[in-house]
N, C-alpha and C. Protein backbone atom coordinates (compact mmCIF):
# COMPACT_ATOMS: atom_id res chain seq x y z
N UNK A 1 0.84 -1.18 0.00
CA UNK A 1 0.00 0.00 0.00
C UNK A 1 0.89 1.24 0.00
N UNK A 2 0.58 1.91 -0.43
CA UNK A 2 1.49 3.39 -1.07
C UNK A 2 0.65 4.62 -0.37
N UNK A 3 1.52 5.06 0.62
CA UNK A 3 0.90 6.21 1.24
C UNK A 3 0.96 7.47 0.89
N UNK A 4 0.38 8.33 0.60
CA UNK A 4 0.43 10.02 0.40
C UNK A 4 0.39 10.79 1.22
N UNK A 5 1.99 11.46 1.63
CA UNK A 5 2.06 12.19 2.50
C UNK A 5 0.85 13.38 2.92
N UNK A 6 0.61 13.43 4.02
CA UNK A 6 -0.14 14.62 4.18
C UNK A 6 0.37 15.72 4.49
N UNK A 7 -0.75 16.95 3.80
CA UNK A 7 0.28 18.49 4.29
C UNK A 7 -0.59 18.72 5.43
N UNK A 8 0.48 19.46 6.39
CA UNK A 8 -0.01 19.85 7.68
C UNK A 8 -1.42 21.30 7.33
N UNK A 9 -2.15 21.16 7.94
CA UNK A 9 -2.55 22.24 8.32
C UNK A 9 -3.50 22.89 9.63
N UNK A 10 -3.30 24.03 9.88
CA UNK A 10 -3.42 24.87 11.01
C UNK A 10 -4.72 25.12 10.82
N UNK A 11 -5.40 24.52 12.37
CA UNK A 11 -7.42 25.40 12.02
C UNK A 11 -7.22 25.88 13.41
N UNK A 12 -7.69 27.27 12.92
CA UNK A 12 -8.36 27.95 14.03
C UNK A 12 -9.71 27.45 14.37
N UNK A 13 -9.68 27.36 15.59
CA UNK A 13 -11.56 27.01 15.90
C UNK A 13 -12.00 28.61 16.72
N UNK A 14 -12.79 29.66 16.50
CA UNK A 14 -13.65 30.29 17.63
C UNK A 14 -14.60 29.91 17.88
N UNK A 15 -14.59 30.34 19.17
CA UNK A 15 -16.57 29.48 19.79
C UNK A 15 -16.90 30.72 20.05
N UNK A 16 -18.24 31.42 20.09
CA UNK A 16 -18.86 32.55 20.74
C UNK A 16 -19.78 31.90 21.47
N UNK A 17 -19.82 31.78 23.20
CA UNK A 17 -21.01 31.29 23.38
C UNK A 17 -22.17 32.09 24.44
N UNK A 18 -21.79 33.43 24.25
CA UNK A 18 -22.87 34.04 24.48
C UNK A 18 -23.89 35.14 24.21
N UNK A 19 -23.91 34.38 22.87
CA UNK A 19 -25.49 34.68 22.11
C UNK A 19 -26.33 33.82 21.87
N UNK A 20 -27.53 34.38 22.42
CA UNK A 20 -28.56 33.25 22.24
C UNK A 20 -29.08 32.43 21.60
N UNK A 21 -29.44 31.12 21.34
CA UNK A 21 -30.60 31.04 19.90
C UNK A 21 -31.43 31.98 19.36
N UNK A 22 -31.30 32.21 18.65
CA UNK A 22 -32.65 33.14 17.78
C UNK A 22 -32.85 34.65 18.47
N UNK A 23 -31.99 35.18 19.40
CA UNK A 23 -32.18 36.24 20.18
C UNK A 23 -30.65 36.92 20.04
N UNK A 24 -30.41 37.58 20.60
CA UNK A 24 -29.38 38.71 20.17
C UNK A 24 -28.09 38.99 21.88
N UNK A 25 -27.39 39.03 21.91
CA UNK A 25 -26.60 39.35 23.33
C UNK A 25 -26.94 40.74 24.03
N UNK A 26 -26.59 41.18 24.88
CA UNK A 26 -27.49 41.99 25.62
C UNK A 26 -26.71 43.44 24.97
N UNK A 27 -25.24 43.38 24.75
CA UNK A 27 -24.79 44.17 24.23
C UNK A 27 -23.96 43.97 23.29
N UNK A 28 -23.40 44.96 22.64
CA UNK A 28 -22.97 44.46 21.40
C UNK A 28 -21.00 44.60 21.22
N UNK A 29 -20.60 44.79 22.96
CA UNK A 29 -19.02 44.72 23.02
C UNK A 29 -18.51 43.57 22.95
N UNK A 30 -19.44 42.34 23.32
CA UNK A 30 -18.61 40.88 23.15
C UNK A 30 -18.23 40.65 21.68
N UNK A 31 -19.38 40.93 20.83
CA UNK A 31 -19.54 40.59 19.48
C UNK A 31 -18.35 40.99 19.16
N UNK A 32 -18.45 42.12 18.89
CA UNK A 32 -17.88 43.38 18.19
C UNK A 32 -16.07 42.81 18.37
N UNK A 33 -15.79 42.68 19.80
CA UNK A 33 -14.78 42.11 20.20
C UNK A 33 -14.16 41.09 19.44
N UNK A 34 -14.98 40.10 19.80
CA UNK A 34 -14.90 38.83 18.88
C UNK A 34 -15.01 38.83 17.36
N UNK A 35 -15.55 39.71 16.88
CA UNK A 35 -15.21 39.91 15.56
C UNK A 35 -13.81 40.77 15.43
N UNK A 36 -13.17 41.80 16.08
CA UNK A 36 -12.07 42.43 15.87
C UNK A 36 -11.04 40.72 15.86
N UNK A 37 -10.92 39.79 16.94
CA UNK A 37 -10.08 38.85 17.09
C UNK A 37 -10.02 38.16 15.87
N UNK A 38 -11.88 37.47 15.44
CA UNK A 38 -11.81 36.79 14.31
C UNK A 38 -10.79 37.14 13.30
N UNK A 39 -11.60 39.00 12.59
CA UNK A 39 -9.73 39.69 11.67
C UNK A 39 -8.67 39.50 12.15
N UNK A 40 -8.15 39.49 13.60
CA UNK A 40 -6.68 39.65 13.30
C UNK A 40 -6.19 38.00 13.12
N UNK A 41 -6.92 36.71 13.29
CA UNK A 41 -6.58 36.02 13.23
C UNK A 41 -7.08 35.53 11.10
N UNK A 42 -7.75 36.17 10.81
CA UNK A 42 -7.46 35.77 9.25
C UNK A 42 -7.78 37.26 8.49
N UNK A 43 -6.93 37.88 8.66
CA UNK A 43 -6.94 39.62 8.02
C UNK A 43 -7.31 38.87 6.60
N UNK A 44 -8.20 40.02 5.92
CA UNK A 44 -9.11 39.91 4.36
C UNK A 44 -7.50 39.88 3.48
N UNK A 45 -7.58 38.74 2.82
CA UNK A 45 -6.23 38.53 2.02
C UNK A 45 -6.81 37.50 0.44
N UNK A 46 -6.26 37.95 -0.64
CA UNK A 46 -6.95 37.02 -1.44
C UNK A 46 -6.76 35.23 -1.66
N UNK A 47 -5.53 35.09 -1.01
CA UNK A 47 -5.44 33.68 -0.95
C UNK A 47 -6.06 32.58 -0.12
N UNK A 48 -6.76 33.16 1.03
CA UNK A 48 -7.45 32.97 2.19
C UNK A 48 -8.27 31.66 1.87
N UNK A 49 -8.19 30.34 2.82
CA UNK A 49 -9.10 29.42 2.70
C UNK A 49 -10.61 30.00 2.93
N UNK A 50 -11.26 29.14 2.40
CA UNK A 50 -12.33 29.12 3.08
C UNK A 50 -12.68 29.60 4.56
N UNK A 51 -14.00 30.53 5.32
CA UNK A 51 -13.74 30.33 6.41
C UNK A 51 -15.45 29.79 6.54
N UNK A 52 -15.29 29.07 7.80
CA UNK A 52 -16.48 28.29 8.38
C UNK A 52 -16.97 29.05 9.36
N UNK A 53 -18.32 29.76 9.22
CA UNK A 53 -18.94 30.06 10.15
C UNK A 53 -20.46 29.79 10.68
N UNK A 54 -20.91 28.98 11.64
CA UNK A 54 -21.84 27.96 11.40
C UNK A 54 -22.04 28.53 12.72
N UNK A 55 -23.57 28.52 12.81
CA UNK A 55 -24.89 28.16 14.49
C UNK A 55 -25.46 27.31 14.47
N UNK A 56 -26.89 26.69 15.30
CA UNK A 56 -27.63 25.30 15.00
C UNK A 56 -28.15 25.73 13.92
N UNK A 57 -28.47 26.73 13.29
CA UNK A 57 -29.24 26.46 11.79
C UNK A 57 -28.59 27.23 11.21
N UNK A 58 -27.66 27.91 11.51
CA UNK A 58 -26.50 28.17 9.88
C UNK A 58 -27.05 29.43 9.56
N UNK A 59 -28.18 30.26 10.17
CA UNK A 59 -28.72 31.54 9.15
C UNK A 59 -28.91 32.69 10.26
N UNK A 60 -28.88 32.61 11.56
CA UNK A 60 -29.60 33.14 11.96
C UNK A 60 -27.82 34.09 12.49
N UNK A 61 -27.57 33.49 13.86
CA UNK A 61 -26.12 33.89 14.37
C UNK A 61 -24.96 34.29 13.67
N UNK A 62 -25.06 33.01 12.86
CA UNK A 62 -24.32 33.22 11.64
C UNK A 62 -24.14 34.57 10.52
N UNK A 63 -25.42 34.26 10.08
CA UNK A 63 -25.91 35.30 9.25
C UNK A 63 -25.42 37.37 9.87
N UNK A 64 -25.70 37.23 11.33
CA UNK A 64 -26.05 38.28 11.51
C UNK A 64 -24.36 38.71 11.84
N UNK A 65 -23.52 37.67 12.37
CA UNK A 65 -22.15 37.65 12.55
C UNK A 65 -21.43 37.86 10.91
N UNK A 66 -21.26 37.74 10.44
CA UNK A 66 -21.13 37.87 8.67
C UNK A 66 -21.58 39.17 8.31
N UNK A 67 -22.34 39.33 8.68
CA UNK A 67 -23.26 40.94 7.83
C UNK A 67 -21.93 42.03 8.75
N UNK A 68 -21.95 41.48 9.70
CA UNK A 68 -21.54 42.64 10.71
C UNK A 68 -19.98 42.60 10.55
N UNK A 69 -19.32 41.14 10.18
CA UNK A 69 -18.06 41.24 9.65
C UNK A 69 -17.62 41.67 8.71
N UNK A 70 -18.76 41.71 7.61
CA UNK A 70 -18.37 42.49 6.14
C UNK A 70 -18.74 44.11 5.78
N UNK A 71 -19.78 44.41 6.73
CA UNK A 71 -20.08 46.09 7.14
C UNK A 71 -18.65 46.39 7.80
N UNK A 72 -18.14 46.30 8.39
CA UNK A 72 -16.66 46.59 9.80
C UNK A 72 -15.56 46.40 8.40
N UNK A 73 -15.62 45.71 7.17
CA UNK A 73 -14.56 45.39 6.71
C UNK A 73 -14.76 46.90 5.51
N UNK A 74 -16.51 46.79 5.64
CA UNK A 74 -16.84 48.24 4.59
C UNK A 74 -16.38 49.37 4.91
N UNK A 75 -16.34 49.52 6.60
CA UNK A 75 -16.00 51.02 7.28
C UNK A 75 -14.49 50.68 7.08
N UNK A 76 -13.78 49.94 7.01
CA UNK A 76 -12.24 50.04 7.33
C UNK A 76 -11.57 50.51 5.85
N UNK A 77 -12.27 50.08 4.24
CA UNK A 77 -12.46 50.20 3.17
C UNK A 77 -12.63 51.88 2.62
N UNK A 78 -13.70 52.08 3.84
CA UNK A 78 -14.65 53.67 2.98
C UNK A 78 -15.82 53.24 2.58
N UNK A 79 -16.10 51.92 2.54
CA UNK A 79 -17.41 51.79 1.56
C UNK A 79 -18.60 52.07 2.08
N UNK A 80 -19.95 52.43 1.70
CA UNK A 80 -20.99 52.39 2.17
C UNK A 80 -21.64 50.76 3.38
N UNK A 81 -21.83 51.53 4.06
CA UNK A 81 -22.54 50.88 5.31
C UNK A 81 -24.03 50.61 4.92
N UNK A 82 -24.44 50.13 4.64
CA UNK A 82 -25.66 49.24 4.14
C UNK A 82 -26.58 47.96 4.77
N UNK A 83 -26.41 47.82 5.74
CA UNK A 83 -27.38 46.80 7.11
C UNK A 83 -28.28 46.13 5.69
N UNK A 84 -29.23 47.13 5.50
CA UNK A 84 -30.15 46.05 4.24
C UNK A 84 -29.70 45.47 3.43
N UNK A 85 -28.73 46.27 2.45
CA UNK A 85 -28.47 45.45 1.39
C UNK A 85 -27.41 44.56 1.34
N UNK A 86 -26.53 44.54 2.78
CA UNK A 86 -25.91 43.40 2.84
C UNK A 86 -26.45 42.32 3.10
N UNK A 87 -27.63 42.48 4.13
CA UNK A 87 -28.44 41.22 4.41
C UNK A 87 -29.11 40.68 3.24
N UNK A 88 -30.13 41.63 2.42
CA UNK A 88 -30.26 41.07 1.50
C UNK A 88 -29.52 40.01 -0.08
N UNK A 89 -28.38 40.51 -0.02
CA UNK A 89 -27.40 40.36 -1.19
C UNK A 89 -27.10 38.44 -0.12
N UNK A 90 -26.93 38.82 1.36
CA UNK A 90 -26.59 37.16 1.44
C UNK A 90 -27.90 35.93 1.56
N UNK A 91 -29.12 37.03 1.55
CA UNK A 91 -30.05 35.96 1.46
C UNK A 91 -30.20 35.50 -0.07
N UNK A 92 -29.53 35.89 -1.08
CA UNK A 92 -29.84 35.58 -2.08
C UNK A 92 -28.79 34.86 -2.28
N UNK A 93 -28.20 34.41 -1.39
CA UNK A 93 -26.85 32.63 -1.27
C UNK A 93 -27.76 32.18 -0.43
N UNK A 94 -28.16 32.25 0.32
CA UNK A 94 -29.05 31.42 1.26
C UNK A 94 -29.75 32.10 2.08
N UNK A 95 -31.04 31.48 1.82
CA UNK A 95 -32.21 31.96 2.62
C UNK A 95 -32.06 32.19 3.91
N UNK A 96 -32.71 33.12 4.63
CA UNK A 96 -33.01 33.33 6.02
C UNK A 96 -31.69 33.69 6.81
N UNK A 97 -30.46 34.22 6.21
CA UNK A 97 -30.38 34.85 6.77
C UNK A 97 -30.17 36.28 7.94
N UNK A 98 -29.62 36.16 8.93
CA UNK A 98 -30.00 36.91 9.65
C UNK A 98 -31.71 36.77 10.05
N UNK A 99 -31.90 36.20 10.62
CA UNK A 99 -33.16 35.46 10.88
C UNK A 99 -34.13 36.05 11.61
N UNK A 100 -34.22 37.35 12.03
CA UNK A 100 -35.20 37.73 13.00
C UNK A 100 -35.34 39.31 13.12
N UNK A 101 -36.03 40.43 13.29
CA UNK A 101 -35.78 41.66 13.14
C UNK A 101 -34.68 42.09 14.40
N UNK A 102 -34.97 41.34 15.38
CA UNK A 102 -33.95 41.73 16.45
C UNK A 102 -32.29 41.50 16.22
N UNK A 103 -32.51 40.04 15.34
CA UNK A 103 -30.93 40.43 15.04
C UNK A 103 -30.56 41.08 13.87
N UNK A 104 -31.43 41.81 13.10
CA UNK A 104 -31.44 42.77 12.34
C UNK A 104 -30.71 43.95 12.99
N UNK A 105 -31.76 44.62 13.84
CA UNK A 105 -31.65 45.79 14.64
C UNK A 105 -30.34 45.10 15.67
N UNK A 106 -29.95 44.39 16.02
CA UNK A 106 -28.36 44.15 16.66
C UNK A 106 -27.92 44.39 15.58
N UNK A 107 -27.20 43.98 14.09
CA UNK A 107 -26.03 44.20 13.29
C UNK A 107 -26.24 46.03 13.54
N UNK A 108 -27.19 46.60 13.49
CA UNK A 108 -27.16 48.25 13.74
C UNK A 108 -26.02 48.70 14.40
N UNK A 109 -26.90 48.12 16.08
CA UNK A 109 -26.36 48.42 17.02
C UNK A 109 -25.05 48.13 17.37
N UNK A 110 -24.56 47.06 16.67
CA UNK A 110 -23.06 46.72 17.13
C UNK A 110 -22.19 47.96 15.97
N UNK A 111 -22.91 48.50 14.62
CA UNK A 111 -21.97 49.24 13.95
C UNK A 111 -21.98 50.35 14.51
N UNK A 112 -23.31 50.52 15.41
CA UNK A 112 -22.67 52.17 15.88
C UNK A 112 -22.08 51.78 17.00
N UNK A 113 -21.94 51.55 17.98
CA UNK A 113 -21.32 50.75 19.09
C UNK A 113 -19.79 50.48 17.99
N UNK A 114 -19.33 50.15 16.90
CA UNK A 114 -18.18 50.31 16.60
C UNK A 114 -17.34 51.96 15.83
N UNK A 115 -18.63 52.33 15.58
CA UNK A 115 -18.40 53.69 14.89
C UNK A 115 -17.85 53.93 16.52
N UNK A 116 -18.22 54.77 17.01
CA UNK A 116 -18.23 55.04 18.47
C UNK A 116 -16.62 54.99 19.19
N UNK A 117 -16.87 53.18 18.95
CA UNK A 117 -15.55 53.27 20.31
C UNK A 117 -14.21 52.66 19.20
N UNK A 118 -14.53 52.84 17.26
CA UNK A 118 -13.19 52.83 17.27
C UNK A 118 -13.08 53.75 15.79
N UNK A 119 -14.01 54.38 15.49
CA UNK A 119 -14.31 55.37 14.51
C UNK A 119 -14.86 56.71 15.08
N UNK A 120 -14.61 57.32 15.90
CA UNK A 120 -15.01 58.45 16.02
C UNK A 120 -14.70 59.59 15.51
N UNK A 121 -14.09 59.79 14.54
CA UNK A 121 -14.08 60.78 13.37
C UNK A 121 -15.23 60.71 12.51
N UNK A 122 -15.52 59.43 12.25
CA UNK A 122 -16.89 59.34 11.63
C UNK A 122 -18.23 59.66 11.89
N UNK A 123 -18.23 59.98 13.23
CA UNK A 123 -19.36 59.96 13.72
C UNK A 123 -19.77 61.55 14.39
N UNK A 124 -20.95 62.67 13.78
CA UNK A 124 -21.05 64.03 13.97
C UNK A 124 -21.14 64.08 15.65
N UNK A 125 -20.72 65.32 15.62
CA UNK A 125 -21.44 65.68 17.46
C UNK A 125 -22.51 64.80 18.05
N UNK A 126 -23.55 64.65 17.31
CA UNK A 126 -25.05 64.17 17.75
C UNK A 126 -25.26 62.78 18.21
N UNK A 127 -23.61 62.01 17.99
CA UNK A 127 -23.67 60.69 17.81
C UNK A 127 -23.80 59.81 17.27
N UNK A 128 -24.57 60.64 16.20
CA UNK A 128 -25.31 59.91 14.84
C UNK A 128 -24.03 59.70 13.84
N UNK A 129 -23.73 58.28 13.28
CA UNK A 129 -22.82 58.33 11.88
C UNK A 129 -23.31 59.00 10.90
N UNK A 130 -21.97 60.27 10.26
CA UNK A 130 -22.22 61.11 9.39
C UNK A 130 -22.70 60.72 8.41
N UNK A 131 -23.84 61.44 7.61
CA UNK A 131 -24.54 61.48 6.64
C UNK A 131 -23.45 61.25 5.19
N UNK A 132 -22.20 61.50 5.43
CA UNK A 132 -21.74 61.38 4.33
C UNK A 132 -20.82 60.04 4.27
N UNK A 133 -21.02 59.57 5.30
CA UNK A 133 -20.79 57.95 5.39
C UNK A 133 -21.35 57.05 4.63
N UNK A 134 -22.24 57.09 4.15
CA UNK A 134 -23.14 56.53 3.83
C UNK A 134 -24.15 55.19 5.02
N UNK A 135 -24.09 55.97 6.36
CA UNK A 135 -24.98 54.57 6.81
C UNK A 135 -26.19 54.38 6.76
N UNK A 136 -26.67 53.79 6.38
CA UNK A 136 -28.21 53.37 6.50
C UNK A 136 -28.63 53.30 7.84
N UNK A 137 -29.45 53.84 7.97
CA UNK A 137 -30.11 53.28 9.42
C UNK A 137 -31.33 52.53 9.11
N UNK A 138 -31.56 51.55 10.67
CA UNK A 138 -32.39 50.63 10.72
C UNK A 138 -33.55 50.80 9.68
N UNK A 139 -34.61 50.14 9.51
CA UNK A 139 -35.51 50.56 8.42
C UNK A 139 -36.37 49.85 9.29
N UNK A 140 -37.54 50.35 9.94
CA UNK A 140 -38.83 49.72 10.95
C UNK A 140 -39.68 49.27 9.96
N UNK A 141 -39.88 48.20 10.80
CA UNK A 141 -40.94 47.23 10.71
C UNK A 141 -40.18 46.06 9.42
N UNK A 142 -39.18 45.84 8.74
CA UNK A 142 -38.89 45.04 7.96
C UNK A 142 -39.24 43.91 8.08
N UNK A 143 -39.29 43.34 9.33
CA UNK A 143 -39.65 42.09 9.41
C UNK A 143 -41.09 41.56 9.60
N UNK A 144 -41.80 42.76 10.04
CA UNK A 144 -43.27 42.50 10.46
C UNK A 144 -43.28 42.75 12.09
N UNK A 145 -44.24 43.30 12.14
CA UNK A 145 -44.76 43.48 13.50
C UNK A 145 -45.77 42.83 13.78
N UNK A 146 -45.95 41.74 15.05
CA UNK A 146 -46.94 41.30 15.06
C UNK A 146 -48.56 41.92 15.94
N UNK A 147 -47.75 42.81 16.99
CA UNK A 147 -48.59 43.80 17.23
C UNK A 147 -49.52 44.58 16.38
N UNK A 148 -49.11 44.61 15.18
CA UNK A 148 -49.53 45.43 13.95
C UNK A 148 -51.05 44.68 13.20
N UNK A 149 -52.00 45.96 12.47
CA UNK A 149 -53.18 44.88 11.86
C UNK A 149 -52.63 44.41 10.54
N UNK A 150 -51.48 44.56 9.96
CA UNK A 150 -50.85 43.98 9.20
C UNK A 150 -49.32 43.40 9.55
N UNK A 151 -48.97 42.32 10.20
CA UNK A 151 -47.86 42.22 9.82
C UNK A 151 -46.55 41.65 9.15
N UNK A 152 -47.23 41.59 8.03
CA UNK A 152 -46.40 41.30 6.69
C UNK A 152 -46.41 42.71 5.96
N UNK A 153 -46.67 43.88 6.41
CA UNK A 153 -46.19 45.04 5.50
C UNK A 153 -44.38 45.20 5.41
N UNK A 154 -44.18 45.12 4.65
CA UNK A 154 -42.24 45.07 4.35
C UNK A 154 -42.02 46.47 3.65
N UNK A 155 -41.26 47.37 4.07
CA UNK A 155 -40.96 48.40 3.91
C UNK A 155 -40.30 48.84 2.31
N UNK A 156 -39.63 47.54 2.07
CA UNK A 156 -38.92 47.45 1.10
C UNK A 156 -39.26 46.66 -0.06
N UNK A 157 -40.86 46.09 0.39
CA UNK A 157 -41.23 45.48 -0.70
C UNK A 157 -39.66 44.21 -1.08
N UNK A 158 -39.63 43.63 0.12
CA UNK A 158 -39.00 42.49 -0.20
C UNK A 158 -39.23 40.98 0.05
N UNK A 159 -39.60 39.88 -0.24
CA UNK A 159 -40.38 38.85 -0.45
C UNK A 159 -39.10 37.72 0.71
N UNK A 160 -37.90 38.28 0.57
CA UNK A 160 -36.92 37.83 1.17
C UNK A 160 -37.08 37.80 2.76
N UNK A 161 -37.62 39.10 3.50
CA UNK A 161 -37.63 39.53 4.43
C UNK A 161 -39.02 38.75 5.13
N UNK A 162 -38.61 38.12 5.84
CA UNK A 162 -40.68 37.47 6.51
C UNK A 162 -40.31 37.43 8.03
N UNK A 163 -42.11 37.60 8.11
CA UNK A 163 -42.24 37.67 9.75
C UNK A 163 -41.07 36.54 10.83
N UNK A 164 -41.58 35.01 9.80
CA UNK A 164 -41.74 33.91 10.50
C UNK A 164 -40.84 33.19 10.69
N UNK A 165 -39.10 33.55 10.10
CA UNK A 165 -37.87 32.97 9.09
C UNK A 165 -37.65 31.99 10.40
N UNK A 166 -37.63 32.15 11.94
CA UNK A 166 -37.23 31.70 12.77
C UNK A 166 -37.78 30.05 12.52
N UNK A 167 -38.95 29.63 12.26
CA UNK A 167 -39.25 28.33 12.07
C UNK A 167 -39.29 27.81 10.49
N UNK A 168 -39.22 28.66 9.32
CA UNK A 168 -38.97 28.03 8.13
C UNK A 168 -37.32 27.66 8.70
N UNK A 169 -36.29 28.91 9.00
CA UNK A 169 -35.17 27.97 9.00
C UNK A 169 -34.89 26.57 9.54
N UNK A 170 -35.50 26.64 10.82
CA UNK A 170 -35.52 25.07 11.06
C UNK A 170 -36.23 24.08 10.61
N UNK A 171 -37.17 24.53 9.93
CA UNK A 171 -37.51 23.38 8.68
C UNK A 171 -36.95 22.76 8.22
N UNK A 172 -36.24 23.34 7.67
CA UNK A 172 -34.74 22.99 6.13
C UNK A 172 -36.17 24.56 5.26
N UNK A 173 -36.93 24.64 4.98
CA UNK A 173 -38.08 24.88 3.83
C UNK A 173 -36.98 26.58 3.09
């Protein structure tokens, strides 16, 4: 039998384990944190393996960890800050995610929470990220309100965005 050497290789594993299922962390310095570590341990390079970033259903934690790693990679760039249309652009690789309006409204909160404590040139007197940043802010009701006598009204007229994503994702559907 004729063996083929193997090439070594190095895996980083991170664990984050305190964010909830389907719910959001109470604040957004662990994240934020843990995403600064994630970069310095694989800075954006074009030769770069693959990276694996997985929750119990792959869309939700995931999803909202990703949006928020590639917005942070937009501010470090110059590029427009966009919460929607990054979420949207990855639900159209795979459904659902960012899975819930709350962890919607967290990817927000962790970018101003990073504008803040490591961009503050960017950000006017008022607190607010400058208008010529390009950030989007939150957009209400995207996901549906269920309080509401409608709530499937979508702001954006997007078919992507639903009340309910929390149990289609665990479908598989």
């Amino acid at each position: 039998m004729c063996e083929t050497p193997q090439t070594a290789r190095n895996v980083i594993h991170l664990h984050y384990m305190a964010w909830p299922d389907f719910g959001v962390p109470d604040d957004p310095s662990g994240i934020v944190n843990f995403a600064r570590l994630f970069r310095t341990k694989l800075p954006p390079f074009p030769s770069n393996k693959p990276t694996i970033v997985h929750c119990s259903a792959g869309v939700g934690r995931s999803g909202s960890f990703m949006a928020m790693d590639r917005l942070m990679q937009h501010i470090d760039i110059g590029k427009n800050i966009d919460v929607y249309g990054t979420v949207h652009e990855m639900r159209l690789e795979r459904c659902h995610m960012v899975q819930n309006e709350q962890q919607y409204i967290f990817i927000h909160h962790c970018l101003v929470y990073i504008l803040e404590h490591y961009y503050p040139h960017l950000v006017n007197p008022t607190g607010h990220p400058s208008s010529n940043y390009g950030f989007v802010p939150p957009t209400p009701g995207l996901f549906g309100n269920p309080q509401t006598q409608n709530p499937r009204i979508e702001v954006h007229q997007n078919p992507a965005f639903i009340e309910d994503d929390e149990g289609i994702a665990e479908s598989g559907l």
